[in-house]
N, C-alpha and C. Protein backbone atom coordinates (compact mmCIF):
# COMPACT_ATOMS: atom_id res chain seq x y z
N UNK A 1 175.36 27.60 86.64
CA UNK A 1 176.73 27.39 86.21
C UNK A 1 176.94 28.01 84.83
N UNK A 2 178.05 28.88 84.41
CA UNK A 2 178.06 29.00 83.50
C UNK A 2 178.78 28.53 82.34
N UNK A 3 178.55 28.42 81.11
CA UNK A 3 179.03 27.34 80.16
C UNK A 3 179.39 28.47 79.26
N UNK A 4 180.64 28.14 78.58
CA UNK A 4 181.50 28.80 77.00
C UNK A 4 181.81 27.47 75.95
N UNK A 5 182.05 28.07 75.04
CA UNK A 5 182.62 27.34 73.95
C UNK A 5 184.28 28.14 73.70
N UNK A 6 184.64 27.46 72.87
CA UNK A 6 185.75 28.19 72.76
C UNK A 6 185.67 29.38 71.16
N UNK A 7 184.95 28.22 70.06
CA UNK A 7 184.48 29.41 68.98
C UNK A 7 182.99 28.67 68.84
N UNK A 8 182.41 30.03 67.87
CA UNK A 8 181.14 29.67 67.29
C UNK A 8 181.63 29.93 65.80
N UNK A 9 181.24 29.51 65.22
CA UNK A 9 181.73 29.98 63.13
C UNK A 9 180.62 29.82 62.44
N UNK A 10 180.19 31.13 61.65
CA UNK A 10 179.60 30.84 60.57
C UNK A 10 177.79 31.13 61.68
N UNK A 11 176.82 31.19 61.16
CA UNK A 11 175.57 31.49 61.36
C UNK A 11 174.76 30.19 62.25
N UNK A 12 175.28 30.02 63.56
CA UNK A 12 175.04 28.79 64.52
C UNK A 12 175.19 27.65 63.58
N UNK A 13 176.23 27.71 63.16
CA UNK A 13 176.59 26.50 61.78
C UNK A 13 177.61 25.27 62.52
N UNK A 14 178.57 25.74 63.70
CA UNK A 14 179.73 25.00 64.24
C UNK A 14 180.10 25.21 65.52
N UNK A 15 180.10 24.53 66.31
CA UNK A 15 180.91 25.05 67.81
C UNK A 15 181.89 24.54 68.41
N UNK A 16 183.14 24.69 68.58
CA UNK A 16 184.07 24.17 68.46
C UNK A 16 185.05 24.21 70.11
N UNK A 17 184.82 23.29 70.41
CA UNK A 17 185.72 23.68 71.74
C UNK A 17 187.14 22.44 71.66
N UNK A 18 187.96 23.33 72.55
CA UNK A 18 189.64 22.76 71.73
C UNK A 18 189.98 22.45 73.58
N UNK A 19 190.47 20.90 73.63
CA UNK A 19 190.99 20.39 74.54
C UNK A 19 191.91 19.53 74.63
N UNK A 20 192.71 20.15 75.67
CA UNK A 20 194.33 19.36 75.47
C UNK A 20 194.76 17.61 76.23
N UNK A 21 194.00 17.15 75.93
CA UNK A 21 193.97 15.97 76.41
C UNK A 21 194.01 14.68 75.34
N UNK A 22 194.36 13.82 75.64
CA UNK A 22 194.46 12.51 74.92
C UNK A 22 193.48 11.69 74.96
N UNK A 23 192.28 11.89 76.01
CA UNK A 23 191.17 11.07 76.12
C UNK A 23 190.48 11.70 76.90
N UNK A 24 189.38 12.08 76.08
CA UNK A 24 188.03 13.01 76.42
C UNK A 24 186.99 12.15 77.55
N UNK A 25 186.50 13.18 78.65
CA UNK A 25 185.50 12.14 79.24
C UNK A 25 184.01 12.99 78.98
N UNK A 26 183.38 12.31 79.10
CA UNK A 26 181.66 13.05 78.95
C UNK A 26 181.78 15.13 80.13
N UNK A 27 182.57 14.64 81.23
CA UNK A 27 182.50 15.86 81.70
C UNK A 27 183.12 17.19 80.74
N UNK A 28 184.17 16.65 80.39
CA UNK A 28 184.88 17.65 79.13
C UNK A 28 183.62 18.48 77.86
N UNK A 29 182.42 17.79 77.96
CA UNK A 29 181.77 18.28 76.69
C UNK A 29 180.20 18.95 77.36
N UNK A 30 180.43 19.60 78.65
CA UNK A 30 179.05 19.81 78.92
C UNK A 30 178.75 20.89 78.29
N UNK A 31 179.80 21.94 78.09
CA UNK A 31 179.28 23.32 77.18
C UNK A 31 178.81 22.86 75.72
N UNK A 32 179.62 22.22 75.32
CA UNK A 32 178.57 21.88 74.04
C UNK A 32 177.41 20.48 74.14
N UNK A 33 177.17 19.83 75.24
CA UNK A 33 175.86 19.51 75.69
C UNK A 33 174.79 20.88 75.80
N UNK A 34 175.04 21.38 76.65
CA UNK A 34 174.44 22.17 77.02
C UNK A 34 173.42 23.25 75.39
N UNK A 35 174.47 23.73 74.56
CA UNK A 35 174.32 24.06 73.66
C UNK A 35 173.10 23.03 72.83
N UNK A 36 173.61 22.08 72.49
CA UNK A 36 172.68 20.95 72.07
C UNK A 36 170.78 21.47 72.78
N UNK A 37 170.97 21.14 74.13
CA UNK A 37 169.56 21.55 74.73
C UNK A 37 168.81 22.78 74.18
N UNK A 38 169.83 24.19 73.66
CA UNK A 38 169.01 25.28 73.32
C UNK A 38 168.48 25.17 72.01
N UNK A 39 169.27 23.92 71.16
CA UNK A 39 169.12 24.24 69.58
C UNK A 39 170.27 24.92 69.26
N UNK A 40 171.11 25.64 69.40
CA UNK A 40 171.37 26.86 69.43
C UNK A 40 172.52 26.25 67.51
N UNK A 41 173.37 25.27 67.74
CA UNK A 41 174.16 25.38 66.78
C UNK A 41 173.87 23.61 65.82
N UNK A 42 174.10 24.08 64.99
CA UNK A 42 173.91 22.57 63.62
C UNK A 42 175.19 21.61 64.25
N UNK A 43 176.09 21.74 64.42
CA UNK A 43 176.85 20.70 64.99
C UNK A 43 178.05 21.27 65.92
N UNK A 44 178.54 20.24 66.49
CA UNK A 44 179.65 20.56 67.68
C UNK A 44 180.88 19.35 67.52
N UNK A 45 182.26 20.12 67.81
CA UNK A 45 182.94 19.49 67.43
C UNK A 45 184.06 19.98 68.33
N UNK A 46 184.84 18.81 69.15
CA UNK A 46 185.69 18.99 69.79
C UNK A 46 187.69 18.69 69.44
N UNK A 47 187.95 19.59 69.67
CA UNK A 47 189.48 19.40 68.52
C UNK A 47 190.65 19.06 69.91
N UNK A 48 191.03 17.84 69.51
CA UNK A 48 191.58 17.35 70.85
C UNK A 48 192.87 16.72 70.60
N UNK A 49 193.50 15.73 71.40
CA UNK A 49 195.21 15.18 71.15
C UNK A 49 194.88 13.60 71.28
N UNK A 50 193.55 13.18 71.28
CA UNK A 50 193.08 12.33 70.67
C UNK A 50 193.31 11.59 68.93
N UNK A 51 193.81 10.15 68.90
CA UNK A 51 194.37 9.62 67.62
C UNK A 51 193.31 9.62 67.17
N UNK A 52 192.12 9.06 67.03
CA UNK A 52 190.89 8.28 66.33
C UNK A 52 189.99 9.87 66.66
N UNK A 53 189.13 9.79 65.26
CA UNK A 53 187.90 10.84 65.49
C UNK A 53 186.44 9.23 65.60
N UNK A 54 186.00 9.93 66.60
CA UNK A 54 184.83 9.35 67.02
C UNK A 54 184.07 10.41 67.34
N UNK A 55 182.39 10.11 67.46
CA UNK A 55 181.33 10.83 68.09
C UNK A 55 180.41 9.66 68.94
N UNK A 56 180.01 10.96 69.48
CA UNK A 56 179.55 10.08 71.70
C UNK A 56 178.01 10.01 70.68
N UNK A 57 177.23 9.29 71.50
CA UNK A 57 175.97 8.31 70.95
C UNK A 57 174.75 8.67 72.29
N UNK A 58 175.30 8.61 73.32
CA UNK A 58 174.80 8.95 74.34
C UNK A 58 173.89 10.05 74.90
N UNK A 59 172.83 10.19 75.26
CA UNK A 59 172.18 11.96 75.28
C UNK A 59 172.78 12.13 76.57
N UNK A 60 173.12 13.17 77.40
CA UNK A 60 173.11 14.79 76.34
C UNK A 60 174.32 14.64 75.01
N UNK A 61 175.36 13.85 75.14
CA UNK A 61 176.49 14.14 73.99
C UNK A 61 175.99 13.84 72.93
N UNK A 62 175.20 13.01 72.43
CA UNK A 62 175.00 12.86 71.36
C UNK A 62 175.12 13.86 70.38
N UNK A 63 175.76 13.17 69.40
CA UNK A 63 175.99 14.00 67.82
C UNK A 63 177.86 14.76 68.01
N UNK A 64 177.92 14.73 69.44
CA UNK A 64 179.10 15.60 69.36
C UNK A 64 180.45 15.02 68.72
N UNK A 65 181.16 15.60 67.85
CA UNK A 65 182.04 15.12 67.61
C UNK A 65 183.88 15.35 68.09
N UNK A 66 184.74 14.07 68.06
CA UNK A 66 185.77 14.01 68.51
C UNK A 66 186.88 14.25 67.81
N UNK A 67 187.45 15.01 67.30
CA UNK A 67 188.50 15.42 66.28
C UNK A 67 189.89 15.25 66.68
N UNK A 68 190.86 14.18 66.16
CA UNK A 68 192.42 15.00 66.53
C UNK A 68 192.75 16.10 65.41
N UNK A 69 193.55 17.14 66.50
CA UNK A 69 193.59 18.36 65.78
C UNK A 69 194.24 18.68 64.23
N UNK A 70 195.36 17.38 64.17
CA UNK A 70 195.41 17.35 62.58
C UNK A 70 194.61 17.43 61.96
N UNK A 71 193.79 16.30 61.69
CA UNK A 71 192.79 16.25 60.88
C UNK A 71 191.75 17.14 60.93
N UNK A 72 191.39 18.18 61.63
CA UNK A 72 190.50 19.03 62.11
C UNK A 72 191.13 20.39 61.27
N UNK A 73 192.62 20.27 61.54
CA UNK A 73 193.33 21.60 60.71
C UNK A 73 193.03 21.36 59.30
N UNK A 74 193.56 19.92 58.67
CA UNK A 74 193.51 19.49 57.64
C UNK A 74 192.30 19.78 57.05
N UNK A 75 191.38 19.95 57.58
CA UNK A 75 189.53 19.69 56.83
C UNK A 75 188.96 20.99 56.85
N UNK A 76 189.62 21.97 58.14
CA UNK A 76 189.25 23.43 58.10
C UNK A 76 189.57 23.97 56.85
N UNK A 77 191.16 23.51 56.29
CA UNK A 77 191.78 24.17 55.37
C UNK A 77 191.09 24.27 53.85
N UNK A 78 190.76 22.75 53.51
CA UNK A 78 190.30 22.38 52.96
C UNK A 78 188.85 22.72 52.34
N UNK A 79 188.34 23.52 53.21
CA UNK A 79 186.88 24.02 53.14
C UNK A 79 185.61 22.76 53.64
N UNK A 80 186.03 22.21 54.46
CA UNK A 80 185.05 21.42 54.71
C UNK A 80 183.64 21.85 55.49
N UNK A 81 183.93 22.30 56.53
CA UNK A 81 183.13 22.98 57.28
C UNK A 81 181.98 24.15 56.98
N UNK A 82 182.95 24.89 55.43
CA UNK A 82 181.97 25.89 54.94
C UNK A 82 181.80 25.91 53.25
C-alpha cells in the first residue's frame, strides 16, 4: 500500500499531513504511523478542524500530534517549528 504525507519541512525535522475533518480516527494517521516505523522524521503533526490539540498515546500513533489549524498557522508564523 502506498503511504504520502502531505509536507515534509526542514531536514526530516516535521511531517505534516492536513485533514478536513472535525474528529480524527487512528485510520486518518497511518502515513505518518507508518513514517514513525522508518525513523524517518523527529515529529508528526496533523493540522485538522479539530477544537482541542491533543496527541494519540497509543503505538503505532504514538507521539503524533493533533493541531486545529489556527493554532498550527499561529505557531508556524511565529517560528515555532524552526
Amino acid at each position: 500500500m502506498r503511504q504520502e504525507v502531505d509536507f515534509l519541512l526542514g531536514e526530516k525535522d516535521l511531517a505534516i499531513e492536513i485533514k478536513a475533518s472535525t474528529r480524527l480516527r487512528q485510520t486518518d494517521l497511518s502515513s505518518l504511523a507508518a513514517l514513525a516505523e522508518d525513523g524517518a522524521v523527529k515529529r508528526r503533526i496533523v493540522v485538522s478542524l479539530e477544537r482541542e490539540q491533543r496527541q494519540f498515546l497509543d503505538p503505532p500513533y504514538r507521539g503524533i500530534e493533533i493541531w486545529p489549524w489556527q493554532e498550527f498557522v499561529a505557531a508556524l508564523w511565529s517560528g515555532e517549528f524552526f
